[in-house]
C-alpha atoms as a PDB file:
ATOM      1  CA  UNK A   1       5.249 -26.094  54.554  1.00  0.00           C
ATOM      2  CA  UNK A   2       3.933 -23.063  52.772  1.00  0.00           C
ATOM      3  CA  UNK A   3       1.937 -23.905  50.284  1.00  0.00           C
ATOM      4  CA  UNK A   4       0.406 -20.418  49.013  1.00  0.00           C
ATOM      5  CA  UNK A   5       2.507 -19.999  45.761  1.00  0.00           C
ATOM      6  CA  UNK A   6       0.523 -23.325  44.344  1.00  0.00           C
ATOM      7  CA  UNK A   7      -2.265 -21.058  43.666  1.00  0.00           C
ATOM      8  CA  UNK A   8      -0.447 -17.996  43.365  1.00  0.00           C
ATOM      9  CA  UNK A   9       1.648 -19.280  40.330  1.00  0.00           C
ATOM     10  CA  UNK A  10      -0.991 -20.178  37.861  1.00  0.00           C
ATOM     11  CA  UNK A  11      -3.172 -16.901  38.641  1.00  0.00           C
ATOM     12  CA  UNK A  12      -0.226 -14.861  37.732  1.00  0.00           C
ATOM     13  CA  UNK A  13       0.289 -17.144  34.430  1.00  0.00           C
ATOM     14  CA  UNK A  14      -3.669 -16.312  33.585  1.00  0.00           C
ATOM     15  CA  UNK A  15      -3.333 -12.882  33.971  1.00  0.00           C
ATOM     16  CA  UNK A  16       0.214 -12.985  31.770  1.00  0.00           C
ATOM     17  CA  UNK A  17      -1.907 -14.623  29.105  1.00  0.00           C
ATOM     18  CA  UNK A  18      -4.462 -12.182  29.453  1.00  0.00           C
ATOM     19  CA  UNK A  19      -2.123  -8.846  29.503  1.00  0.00           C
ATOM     20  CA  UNK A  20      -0.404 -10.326  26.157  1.00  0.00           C
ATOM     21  CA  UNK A  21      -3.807 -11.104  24.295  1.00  0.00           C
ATOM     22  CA  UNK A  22      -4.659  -7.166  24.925  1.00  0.00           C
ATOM     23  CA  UNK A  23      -1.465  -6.051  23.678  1.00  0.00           C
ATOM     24  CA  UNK A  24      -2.480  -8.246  20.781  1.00  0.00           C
ATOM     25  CA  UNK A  25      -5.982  -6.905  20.282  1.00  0.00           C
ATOM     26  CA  UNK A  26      -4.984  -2.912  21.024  1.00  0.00           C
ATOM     27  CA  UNK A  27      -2.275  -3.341  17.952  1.00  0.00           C
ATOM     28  CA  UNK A  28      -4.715  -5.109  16.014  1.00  0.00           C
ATOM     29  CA  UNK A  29      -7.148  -2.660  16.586  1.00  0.00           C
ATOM     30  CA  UNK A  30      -5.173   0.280  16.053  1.00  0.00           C
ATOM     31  CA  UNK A  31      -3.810  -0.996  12.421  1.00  0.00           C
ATOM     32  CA  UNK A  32      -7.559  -1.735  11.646  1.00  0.00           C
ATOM     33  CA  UNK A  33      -8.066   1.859  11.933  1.00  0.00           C
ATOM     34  CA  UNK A  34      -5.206   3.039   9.860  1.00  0.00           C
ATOM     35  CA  UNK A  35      -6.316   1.026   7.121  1.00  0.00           C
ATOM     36  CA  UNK A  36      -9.728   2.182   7.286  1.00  0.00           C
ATOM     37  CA  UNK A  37      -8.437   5.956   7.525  1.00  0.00           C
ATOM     38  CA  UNK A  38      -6.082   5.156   4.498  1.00  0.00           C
ATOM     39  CA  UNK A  39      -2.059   5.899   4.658  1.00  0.00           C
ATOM     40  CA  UNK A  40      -2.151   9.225   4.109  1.00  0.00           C
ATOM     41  CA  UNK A  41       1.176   9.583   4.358  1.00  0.00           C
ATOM     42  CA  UNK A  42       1.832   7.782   1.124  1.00  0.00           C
ATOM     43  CA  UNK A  43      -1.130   9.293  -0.569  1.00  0.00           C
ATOM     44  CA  UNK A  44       0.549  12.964  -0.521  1.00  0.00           C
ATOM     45  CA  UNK A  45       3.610  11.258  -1.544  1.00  0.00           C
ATOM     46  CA  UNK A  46       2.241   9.863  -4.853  1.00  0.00           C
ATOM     47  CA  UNK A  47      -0.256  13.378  -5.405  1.00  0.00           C
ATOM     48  CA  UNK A  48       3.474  14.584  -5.772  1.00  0.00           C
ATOM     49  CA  UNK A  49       4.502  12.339  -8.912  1.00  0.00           C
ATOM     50  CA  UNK A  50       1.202  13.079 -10.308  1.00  0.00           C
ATOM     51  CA  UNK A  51       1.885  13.184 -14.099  1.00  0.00           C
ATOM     52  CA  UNK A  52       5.293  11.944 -14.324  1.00  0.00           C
ATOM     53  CA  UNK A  53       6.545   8.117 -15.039  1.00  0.00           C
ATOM     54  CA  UNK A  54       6.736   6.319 -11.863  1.00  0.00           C
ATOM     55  CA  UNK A  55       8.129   2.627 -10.381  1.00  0.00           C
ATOM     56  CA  UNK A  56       5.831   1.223  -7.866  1.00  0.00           C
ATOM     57  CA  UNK A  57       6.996  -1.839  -5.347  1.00  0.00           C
ATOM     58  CA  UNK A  58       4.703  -3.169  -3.631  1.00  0.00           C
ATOM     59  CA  UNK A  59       4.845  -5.997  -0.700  1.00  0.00           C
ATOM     60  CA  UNK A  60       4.202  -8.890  -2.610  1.00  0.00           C
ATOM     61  CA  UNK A  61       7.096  -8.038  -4.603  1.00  0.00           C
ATOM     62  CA  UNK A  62       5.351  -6.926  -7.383  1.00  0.00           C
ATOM     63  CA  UNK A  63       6.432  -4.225  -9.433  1.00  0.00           C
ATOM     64  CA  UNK A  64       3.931  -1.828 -11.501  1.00  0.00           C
ATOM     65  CA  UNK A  65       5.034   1.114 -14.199  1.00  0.00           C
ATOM     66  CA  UNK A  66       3.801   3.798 -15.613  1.00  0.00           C
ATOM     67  CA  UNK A  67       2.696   7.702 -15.308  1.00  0.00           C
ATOM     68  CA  UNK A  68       0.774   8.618 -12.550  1.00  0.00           C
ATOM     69  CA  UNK A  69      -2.918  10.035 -13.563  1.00  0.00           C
ATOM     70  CA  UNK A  70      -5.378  10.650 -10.468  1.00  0.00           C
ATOM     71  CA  UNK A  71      -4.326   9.468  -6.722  1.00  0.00           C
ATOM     72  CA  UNK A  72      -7.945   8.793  -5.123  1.00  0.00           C
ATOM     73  CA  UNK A  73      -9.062   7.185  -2.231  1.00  0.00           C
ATOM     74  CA  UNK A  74      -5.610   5.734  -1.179  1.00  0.00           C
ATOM     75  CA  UNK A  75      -5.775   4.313  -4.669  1.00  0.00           C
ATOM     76  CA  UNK A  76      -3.329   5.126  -7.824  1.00  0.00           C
ATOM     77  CA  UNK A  77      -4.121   5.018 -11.293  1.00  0.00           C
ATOM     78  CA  UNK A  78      -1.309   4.331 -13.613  1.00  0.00           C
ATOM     79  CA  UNK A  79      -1.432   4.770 -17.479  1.00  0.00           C
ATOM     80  CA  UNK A  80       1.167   2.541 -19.887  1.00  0.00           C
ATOM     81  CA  UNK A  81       0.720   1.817 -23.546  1.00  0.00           C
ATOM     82  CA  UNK A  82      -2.825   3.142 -23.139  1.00  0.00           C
ATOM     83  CA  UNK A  83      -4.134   0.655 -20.085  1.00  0.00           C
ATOM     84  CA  UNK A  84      -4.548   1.847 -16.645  1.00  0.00           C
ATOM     85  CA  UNK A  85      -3.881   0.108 -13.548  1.00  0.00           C
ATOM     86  CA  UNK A  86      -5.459   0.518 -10.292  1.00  0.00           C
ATOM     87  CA  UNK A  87      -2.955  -0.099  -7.356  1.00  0.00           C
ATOM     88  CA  UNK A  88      -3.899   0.053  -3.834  1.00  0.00           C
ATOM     89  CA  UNK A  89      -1.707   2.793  -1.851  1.00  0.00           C
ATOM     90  CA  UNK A  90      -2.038   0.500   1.592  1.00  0.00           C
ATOM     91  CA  UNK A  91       0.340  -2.065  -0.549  1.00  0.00           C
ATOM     92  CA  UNK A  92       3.126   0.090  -2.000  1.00  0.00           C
ATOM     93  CA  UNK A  93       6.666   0.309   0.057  1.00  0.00           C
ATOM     94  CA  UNK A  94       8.315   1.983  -2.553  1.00  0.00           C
ATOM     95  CA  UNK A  95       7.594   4.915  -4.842  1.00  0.00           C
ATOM     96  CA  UNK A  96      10.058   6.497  -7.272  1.00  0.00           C
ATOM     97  CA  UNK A  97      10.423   7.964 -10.933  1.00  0.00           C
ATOM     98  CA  UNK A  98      11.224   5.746 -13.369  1.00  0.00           C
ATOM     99  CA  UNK A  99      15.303   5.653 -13.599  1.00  0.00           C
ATOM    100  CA  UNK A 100      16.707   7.750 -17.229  1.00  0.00           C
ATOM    101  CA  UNK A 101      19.835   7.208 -19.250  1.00  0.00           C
ATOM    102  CA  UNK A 102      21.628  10.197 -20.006  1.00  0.00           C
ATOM    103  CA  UNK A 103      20.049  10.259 -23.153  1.00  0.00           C
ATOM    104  CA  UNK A 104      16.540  10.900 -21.140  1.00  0.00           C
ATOM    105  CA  UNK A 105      15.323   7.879 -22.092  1.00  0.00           C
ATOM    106  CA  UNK A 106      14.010   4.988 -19.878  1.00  0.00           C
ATOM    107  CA  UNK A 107      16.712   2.091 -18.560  1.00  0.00           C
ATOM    108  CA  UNK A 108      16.625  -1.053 -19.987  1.00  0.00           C
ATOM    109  CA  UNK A 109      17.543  -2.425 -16.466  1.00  0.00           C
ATOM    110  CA  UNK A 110      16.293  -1.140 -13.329  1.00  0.00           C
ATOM    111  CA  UNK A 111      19.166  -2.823 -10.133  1.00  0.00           C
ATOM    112  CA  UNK A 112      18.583  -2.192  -7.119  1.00  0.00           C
END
């Protein structure tokens, strides 16, 4: 009786574990290093509303309003009614002007 694949087996279940906690660790690392590096990508996005009246979601589901003065350091400052906000760019998944009537006037009710 062959008896070989008794040790085989649970070598090749260590070295499963061990390929998958890498996998882990590379993805972890490399997302680590994005974030440090900032999301540049969305930072030349918002340099682009600089100045106008913006709509920012971010992943908690917040929402945050107002005109865009200074992007810096994948950071946004937005002005409304005279107090700034400070919103970090690594949080925002969505990034438009704020939506206008016809009259040019801010909606009431923003659907999406």
């Amino acid at each position: 009786m062959q008896t070989w694949w008794i040790s085989f087996f649970p070598l090749m279940i260590v070295l499963f574990v061990l390929f998958w906690q890498r996998k882990e660790t590379d993805e972890y690392i490399a997302a680590r290093i994005k974030k440090q590096k900032g999301d540049m990508e969305m930072q030349t996005i918002a340099k682009r509303y600089v100045g106008k009246d913006v709509l920012l979601n971010t992943v908690a589901s917040g929402s945050y309003d107002g005109v865009i003065k200074e992007v810096v350091d994948n950071a946004v400052v937005l002005e409304k009614n005279g107090e700034k906000t400070v919103v970090n760019l690594d949080y925002v998944i969505r990034l438009r002007e704020y939506p206008k009537n016809k009259k040019g006037k801010r909606k009431s009710v923003v659907a999406d």
